[in-house]
N, C-alpha and C. Protein backbone atom coordinates (compact mmCIF):
# COMPACT_ATOMS: atom_id res chain seq x y z
N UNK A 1 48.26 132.08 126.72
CA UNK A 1 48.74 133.28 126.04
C UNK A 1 47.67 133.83 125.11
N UNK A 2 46.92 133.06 124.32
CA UNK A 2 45.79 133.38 123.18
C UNK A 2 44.85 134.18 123.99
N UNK A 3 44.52 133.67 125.35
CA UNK A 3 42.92 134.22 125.91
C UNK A 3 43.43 135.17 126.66
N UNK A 4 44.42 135.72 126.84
CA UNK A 4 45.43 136.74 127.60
C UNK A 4 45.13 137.41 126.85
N UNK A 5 45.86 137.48 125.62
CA UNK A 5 46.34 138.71 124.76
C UNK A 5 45.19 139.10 124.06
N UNK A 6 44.15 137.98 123.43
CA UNK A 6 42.79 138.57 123.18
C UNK A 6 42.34 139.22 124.00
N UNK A 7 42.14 138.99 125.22
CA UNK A 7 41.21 140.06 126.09
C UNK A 7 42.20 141.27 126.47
N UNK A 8 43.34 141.34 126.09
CA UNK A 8 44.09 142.55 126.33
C UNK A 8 43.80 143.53 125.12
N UNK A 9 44.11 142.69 123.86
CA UNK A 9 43.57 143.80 122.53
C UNK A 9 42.30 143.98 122.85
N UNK A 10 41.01 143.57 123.09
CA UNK A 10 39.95 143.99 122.83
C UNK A 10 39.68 144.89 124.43
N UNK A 11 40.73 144.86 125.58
CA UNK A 11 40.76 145.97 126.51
C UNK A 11 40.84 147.40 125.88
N UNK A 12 42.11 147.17 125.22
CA UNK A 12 43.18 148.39 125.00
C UNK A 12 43.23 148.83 123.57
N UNK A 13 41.98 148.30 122.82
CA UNK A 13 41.79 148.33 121.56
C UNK A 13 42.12 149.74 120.98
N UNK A 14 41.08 150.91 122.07
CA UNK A 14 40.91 152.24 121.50
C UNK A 14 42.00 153.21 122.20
N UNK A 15 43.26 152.31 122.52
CA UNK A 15 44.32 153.28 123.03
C UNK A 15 44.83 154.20 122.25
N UNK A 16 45.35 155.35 122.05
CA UNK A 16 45.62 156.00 121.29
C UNK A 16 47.29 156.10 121.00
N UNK A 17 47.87 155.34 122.37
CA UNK A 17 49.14 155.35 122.36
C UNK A 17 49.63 153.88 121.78
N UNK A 18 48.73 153.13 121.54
CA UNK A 18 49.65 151.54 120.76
C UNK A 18 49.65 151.72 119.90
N UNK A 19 50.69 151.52 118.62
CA UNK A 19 50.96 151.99 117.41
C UNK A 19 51.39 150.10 116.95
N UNK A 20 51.79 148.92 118.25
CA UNK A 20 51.66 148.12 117.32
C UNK A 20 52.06 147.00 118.25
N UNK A 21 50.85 145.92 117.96
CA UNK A 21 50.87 144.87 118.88
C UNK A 21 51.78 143.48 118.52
N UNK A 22 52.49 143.13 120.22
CA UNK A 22 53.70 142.45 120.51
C UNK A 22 53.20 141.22 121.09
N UNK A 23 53.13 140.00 120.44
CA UNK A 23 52.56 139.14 121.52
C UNK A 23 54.37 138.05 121.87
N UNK A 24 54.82 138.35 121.28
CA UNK A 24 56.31 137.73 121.92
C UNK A 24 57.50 137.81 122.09
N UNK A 25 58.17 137.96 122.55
CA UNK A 25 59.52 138.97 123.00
C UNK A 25 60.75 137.69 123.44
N UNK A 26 61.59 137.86 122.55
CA UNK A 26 62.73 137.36 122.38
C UNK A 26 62.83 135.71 122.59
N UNK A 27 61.91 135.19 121.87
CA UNK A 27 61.63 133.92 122.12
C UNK A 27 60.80 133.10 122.88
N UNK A 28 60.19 133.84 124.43
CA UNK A 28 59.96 133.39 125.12
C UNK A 28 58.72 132.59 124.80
N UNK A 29 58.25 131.25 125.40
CA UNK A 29 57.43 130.68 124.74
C UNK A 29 57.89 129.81 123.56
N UNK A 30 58.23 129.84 122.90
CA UNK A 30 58.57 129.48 121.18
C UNK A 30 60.09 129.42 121.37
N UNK A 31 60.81 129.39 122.26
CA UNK A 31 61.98 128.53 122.76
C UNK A 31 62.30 127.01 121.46
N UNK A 32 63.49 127.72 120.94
CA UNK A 32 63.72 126.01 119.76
C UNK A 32 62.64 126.56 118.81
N UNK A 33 62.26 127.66 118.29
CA UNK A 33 61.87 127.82 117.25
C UNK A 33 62.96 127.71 115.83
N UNK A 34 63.84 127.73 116.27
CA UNK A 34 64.81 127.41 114.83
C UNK A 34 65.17 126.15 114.71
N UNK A 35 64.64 125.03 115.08
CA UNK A 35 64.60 123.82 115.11
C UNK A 35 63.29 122.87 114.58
N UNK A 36 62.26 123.79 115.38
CA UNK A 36 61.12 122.74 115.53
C UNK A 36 59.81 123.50 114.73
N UNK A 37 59.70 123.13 113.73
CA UNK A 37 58.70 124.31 112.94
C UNK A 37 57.36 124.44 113.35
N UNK A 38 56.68 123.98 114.12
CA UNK A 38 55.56 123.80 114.66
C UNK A 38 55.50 125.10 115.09
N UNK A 39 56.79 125.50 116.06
CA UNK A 39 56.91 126.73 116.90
C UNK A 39 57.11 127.86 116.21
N UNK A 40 57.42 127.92 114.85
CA UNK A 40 57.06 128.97 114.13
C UNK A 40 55.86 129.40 113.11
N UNK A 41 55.26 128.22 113.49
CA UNK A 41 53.61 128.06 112.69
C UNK A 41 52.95 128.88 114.04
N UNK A 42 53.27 128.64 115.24
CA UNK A 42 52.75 128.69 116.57
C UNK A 42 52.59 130.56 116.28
N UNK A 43 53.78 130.98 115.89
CA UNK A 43 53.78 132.81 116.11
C UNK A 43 53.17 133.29 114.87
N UNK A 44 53.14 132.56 113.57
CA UNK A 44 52.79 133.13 112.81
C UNK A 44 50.76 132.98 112.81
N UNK A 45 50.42 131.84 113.46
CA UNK A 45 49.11 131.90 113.48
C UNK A 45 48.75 133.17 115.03
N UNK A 46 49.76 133.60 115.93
CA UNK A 46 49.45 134.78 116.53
C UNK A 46 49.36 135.38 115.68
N UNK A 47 50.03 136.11 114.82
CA UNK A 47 50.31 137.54 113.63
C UNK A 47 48.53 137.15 113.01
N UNK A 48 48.08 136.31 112.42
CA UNK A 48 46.76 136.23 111.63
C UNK A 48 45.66 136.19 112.96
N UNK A 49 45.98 136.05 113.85
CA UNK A 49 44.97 135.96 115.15
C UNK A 49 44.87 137.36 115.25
N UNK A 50 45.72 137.80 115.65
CA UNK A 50 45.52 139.76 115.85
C UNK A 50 45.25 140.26 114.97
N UNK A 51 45.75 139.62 113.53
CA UNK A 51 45.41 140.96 112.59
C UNK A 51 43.58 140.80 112.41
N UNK A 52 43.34 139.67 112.79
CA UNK A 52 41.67 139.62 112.85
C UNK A 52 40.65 139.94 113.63
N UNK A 53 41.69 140.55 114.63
CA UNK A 53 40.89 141.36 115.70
C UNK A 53 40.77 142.68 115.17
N UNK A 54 42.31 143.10 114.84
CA UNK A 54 42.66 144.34 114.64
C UNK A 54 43.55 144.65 113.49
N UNK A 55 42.90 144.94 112.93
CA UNK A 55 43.67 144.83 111.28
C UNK A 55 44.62 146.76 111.04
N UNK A 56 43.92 147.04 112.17
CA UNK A 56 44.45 148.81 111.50
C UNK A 56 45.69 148.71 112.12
N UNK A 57 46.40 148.18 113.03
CA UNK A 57 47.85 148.13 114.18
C UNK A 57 48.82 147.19 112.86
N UNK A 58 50.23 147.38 113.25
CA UNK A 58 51.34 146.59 113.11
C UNK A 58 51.63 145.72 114.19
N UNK A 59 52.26 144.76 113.27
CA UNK A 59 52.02 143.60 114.48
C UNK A 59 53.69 142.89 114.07
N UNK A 60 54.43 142.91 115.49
CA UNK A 60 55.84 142.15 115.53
C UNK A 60 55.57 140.93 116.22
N UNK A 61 55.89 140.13 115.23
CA UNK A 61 55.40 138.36 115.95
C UNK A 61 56.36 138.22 116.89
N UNK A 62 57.41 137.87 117.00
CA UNK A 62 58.68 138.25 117.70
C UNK A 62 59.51 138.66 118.49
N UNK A 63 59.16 139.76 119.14
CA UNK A 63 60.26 140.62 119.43
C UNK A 63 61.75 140.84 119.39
N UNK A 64 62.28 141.01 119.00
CA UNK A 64 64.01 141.19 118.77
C UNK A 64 64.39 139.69 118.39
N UNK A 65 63.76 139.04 117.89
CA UNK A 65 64.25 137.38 117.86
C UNK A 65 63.86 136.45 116.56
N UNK A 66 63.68 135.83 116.56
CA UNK A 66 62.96 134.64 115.54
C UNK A 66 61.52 135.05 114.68
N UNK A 67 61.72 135.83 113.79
CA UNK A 67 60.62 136.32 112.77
C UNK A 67 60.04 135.42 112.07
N UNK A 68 59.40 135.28 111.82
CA UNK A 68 58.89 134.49 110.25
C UNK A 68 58.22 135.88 109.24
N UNK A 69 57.96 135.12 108.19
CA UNK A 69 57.45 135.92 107.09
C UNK A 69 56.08 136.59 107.60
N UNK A 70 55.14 136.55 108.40
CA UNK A 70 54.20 137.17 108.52
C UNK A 70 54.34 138.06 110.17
N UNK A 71 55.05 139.30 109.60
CA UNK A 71 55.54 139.99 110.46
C UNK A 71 55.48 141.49 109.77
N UNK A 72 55.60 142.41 110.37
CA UNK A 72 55.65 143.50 109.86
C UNK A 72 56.44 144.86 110.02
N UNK A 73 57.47 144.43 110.87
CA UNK A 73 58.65 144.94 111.20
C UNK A 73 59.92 143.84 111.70
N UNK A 74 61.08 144.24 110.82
CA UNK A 74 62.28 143.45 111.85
C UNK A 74 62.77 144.10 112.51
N UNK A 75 62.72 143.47 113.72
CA UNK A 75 63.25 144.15 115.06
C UNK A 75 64.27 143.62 115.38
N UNK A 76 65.19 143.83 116.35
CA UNK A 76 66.32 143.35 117.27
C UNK A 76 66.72 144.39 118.23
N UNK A 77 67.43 143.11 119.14
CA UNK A 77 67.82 143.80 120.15
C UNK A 77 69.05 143.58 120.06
N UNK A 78 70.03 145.32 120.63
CA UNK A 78 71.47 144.92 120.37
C UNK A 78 71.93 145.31 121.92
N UNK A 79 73.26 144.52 122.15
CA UNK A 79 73.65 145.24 122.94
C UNK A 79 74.90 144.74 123.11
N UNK A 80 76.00 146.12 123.01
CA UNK A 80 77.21 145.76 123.24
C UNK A 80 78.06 146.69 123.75
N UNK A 81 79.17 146.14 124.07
CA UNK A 81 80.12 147.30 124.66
C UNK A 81 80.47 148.10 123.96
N UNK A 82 81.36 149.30 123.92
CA UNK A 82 81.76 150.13 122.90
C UNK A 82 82.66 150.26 121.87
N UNK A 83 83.98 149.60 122.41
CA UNK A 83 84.68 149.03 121.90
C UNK A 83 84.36 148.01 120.90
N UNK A 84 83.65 146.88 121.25
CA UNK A 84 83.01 145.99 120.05
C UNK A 84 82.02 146.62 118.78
N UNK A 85 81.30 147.42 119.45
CA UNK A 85 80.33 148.18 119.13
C UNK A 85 80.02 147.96 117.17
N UNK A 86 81.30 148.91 116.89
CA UNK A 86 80.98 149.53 115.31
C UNK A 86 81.04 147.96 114.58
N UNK A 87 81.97 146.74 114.90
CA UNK A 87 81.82 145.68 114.23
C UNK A 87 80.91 145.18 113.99
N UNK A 88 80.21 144.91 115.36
CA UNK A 88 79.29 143.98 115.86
C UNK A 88 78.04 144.14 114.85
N UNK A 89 77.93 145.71 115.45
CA UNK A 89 76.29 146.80 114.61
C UNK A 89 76.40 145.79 112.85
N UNK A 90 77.44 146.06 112.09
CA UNK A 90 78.05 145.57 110.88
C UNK A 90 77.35 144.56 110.58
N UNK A 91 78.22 144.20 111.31
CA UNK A 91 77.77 142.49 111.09
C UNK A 91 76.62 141.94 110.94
N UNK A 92 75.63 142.51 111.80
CA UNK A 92 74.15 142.62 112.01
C UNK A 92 73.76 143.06 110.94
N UNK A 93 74.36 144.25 110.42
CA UNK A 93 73.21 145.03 109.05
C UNK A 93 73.32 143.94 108.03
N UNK A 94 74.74 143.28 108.26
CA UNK A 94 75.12 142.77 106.95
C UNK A 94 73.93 141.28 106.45
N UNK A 95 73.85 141.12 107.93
CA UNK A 95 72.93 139.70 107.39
C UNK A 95 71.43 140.38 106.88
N UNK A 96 71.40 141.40 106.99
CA UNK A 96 69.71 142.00 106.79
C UNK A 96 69.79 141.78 104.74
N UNK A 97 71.00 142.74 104.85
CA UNK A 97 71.89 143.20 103.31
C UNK A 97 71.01 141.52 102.45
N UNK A 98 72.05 140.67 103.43
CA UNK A 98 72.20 139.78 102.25
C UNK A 98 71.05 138.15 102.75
N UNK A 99 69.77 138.79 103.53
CA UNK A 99 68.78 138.02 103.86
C UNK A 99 69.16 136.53 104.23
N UNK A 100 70.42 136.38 104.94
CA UNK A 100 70.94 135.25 105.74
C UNK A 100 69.67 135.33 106.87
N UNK A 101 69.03 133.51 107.11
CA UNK A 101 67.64 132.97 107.69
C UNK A 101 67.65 133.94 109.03
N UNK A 102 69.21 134.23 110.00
CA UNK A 102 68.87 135.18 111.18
C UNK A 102 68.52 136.21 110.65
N UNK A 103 67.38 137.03 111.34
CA UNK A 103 66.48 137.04 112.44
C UNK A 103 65.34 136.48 112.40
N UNK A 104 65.19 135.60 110.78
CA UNK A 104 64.19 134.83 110.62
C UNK A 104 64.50 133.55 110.34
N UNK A 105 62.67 132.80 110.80
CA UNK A 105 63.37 131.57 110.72
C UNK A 105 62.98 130.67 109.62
N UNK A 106 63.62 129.89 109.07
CA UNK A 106 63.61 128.78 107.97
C UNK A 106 62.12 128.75 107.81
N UNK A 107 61.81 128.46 106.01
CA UNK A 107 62.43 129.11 105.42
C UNK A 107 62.31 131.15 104.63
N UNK A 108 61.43 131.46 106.00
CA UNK A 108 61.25 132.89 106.16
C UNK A 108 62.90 133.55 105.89
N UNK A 109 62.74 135.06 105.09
CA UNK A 109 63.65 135.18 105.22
C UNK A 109 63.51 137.05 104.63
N UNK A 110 64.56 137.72 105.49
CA UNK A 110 64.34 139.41 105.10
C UNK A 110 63.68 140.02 103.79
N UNK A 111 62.93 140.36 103.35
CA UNK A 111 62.64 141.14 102.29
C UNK A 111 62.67 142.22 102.19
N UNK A 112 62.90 143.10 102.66
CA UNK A 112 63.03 144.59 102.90
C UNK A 112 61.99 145.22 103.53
N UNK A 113 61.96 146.35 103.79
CA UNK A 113 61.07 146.54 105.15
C UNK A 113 61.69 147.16 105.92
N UNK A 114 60.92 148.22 107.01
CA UNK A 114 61.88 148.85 108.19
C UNK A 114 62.64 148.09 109.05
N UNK A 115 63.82 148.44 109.48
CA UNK A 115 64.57 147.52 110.64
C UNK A 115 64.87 148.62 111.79
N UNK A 116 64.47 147.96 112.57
CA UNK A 116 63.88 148.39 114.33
C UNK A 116 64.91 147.79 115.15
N UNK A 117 65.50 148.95 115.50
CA UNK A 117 66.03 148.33 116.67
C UNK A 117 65.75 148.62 118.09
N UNK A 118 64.89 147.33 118.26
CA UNK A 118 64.22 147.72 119.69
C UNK A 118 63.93 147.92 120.95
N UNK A 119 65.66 147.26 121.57
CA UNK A 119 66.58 147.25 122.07
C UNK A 119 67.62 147.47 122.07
N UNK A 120 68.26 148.76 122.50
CA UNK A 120 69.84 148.99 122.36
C UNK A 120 69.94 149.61 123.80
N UNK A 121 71.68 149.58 124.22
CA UNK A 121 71.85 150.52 125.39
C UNK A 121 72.02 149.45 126.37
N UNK A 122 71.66 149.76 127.80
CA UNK A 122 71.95 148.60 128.55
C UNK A 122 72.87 148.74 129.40
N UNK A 123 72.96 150.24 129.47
CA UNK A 123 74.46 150.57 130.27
C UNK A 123 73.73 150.90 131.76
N UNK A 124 74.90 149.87 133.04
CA UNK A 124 74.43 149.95 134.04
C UNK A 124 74.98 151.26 134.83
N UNK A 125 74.27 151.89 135.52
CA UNK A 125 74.81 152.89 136.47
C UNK A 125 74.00 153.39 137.69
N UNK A 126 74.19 152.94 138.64
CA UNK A 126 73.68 153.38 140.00
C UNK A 126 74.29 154.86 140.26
N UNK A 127 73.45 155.76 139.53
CA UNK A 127 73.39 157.51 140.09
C UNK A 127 73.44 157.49 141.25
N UNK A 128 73.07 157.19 142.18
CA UNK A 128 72.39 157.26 144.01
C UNK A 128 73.05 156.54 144.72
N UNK A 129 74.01 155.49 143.96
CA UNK A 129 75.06 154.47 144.46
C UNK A 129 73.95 153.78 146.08
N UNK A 130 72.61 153.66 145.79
CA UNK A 130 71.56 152.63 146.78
C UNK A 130 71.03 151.66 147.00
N UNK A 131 71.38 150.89 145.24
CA UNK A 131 71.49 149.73 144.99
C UNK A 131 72.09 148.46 145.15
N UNK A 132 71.38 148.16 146.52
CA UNK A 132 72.11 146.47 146.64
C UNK A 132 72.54 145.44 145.73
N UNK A 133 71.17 145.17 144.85
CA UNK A 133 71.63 144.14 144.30
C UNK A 133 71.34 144.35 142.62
N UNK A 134 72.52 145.37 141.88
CA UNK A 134 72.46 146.08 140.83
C UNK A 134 73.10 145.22 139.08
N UNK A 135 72.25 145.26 138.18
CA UNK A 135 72.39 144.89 136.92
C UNK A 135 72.28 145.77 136.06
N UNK A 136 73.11 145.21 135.22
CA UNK A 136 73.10 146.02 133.64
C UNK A 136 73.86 145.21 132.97
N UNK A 137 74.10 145.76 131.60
CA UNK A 137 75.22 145.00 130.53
C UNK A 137 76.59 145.12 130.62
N UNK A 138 77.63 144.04 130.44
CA UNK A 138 78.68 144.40 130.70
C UNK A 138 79.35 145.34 132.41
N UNK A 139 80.33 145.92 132.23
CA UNK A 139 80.99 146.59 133.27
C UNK A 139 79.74 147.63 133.78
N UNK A 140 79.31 147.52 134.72
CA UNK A 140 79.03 148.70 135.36
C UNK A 140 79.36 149.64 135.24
N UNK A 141 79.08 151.06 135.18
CA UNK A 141 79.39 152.56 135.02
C UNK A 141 79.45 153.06 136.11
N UNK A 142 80.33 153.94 136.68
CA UNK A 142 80.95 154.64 138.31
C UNK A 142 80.56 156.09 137.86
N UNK A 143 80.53 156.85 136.85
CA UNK A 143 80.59 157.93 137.56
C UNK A 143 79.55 158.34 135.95
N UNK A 144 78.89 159.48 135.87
CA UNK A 144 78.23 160.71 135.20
C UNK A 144 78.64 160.37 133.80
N UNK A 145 79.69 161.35 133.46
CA UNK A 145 80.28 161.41 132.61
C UNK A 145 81.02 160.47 131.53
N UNK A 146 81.31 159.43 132.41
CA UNK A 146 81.51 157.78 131.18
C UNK A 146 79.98 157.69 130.82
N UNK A 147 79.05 157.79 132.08
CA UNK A 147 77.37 156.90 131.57
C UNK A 147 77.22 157.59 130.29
N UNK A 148 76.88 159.01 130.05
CA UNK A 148 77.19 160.22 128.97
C UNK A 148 77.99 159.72 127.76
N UNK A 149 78.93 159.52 127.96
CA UNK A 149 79.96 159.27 126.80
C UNK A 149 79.56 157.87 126.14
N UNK A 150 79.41 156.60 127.26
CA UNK A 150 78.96 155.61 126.48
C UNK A 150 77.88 155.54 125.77
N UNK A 151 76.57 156.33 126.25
CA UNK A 151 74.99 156.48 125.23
C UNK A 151 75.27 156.93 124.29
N UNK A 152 76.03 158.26 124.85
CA UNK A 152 76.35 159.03 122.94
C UNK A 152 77.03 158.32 121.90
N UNK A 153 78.17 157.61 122.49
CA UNK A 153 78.88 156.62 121.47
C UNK A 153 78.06 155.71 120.63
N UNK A 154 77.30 155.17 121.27
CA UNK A 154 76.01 154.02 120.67
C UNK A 154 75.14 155.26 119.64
N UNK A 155 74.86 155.87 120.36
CA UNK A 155 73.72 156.63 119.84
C UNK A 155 73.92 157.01 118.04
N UNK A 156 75.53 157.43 118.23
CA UNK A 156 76.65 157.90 116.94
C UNK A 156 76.83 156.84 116.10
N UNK A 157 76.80 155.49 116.44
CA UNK A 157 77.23 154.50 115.88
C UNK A 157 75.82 154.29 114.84
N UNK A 158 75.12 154.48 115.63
CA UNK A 158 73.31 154.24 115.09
C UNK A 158 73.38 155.24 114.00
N UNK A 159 73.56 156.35 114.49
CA UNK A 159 73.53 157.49 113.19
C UNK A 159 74.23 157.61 111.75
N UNK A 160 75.02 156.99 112.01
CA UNK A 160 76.38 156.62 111.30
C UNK A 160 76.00 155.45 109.96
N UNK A 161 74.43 154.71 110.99
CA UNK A 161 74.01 153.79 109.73
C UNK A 161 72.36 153.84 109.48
N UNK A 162 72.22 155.41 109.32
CA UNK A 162 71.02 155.48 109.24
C UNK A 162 70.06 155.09 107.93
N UNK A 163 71.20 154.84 107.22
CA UNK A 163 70.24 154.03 106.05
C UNK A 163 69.43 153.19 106.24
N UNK A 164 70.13 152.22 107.01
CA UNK A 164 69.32 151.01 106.83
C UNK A 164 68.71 151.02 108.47
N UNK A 165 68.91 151.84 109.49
CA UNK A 165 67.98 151.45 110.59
C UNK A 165 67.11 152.56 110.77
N UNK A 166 65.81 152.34 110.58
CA UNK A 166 64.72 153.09 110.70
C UNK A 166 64.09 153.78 112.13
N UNK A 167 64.90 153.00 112.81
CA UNK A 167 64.82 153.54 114.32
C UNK A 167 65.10 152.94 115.63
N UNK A 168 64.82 153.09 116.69
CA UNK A 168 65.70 152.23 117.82
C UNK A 168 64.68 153.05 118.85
N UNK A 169 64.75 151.92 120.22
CA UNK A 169 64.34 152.39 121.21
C UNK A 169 65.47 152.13 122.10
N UNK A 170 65.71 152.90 123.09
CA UNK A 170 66.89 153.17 124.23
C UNK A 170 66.35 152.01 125.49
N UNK A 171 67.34 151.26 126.01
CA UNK A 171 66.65 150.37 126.82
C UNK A 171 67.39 150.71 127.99
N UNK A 172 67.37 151.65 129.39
CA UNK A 172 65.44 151.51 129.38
C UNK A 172 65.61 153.57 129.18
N UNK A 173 64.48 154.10 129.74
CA UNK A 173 64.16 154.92 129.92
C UNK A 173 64.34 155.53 131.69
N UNK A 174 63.75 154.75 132.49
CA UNK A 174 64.39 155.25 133.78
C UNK A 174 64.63 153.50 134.38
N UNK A 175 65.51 153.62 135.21
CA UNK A 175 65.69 152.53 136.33
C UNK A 175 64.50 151.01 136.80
N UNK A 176 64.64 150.38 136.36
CA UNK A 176 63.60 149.10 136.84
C UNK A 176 64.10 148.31 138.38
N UNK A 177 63.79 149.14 139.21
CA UNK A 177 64.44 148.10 140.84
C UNK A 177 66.01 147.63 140.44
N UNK A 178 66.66 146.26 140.20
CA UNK A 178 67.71 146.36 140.43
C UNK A 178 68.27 146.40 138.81
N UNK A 179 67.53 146.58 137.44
CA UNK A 179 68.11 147.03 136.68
C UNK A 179 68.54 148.64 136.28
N UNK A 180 69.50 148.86 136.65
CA UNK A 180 70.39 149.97 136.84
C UNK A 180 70.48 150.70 135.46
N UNK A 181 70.19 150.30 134.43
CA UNK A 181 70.26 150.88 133.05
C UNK A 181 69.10 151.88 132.23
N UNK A 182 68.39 152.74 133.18
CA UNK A 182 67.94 154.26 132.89
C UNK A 182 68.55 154.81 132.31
N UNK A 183 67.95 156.02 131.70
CA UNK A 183 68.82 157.03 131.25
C UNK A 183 68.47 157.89 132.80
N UNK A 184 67.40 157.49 133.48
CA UNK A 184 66.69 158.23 134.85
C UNK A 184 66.88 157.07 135.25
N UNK A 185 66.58 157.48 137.45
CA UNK A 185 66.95 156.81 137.84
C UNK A 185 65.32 155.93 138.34
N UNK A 186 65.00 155.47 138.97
CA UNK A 186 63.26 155.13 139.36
C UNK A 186 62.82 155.54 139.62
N UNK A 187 63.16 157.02 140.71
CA UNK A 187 62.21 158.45 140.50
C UNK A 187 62.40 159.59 140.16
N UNK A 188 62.79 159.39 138.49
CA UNK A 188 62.92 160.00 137.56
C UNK A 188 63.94 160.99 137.75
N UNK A 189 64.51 161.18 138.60
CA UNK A 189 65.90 161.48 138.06
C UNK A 189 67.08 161.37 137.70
N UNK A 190 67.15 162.26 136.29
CA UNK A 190 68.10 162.53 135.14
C UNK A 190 69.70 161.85 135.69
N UNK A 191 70.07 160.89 135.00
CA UNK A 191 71.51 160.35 135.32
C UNK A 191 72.56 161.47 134.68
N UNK A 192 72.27 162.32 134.05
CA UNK A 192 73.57 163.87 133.66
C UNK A 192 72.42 164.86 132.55
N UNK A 193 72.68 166.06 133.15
CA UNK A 193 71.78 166.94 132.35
C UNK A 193 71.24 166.40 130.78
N UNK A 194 69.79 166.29 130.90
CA UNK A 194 69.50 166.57 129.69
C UNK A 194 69.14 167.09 128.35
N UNK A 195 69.90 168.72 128.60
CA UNK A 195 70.00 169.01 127.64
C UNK A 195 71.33 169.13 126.99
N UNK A 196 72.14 167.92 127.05
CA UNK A 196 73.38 167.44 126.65
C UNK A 196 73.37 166.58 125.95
N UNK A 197 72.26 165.49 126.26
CA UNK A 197 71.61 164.52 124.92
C UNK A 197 71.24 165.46 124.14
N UNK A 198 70.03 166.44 124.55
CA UNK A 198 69.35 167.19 123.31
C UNK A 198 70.19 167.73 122.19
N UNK A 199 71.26 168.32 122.96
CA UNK A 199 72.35 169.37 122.11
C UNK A 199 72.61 168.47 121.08
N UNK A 200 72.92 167.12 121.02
CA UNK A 200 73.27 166.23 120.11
C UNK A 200 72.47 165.55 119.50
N UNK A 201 71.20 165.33 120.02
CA UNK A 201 70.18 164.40 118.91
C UNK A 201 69.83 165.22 118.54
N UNK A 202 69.89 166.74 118.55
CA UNK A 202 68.99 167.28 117.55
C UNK A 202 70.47 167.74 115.86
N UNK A 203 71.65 167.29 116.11
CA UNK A 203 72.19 167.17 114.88
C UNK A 203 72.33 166.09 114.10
N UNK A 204 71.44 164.57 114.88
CA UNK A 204 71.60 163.50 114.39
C UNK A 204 69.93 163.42 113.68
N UNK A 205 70.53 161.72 112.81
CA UNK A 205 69.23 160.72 112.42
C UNK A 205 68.20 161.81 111.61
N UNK A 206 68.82 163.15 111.02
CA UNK A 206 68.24 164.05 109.72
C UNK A 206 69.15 163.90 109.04
């Protein structure tokens, strides 16, 4: 992973589009990091490895998972049905509120700082109904107009607590082979007009 990701930063050093380097995503690797502290010495000597390559980038040791203190955004990934939805979100802010060890690990712990949510969404829907062997979160979506109603619902819920979340990325953007959860489908077309999202994010998250 070290001689990977070094020769990837010093590839992609002068990209203009990385705003901030990820060397681990939801545990993987560092598996039993809330157990075994070695494995959180393990991510935090990534975070001082990159920043010594590249000190001008932000750097998430992490991804959506097990932080330690030398990190520079808390991230997570959410994902839930709609119905659960407004609790769940709660519950989540609440441990940020009151710096309970999740999303970091022992004895790292929230200090304030942007919270990213960098994963949300997840809603499955085969537009083209061509998909053999199709995934997403929860129930599958059948038709347009629920896919529509469920993003916006999330989307509202997010807005609703814009204090404390500084921003979110939509997971995904178009279709991945048999993950079905685009807002597009894998060649890029739109799962319900988009200027029906627009009409509405442009009265949100100001």
């Amino acid at each position: 992973l070290i001689n990977e990701f070094v020769a990837e930063i010093e590839r992609d050093y002068n990209h203009p589009s990385i705003i901030a380097w990820v060397p681990l995503n939801e545990g993987w690797g560092v598996s039993g990091a809330e157990k075994d502290p070695k494995r959180g010495y393990y991510t935090s000597s990534l975070y001082f490895l990159i920043k010594s390559i590249d000190p001008t980038r932000l750097i998430i040791d992490d991804d959506g998972w097990w932080h330690t203190e030398h990190n520079d955004i808390c991230t997570r990934h959410f994902y839930s049905t709609t119905d659960l939805l407004p609790a769940t979100l709660d519950e989540e802010i609440s441990s940020h509120k009151t710096s309970v060890p999740k999303p970091y690990l022992k004895p790292s712990e929230y200090k304030g700082g942007p919270i990213i949510y960098s994963e949300i969404g997840g809603f499955g829907y085969d537009f083209e109904d061509k998909i053999d062997r199709k995934w997403g979160y929860g129930r599958l979506i059948e038709d347009s107009e629920d896919f529509f109603d469920k993003v916006l619902a999330l989307l509202k819920e997010f807005d609703k607590r814009k204090e404390w979340i500084q921003g979110f990325c939509y997971t995904e953007l178009y279709d991945q082979f048999q993950e079905i959860n685009g807002l597009l489908t894998f060649e890029r077309e739109p799962k319900f007009p988009p200027h029906k999202l627009k009409e509405k994010l442009d009265t949100m998250f100001f």
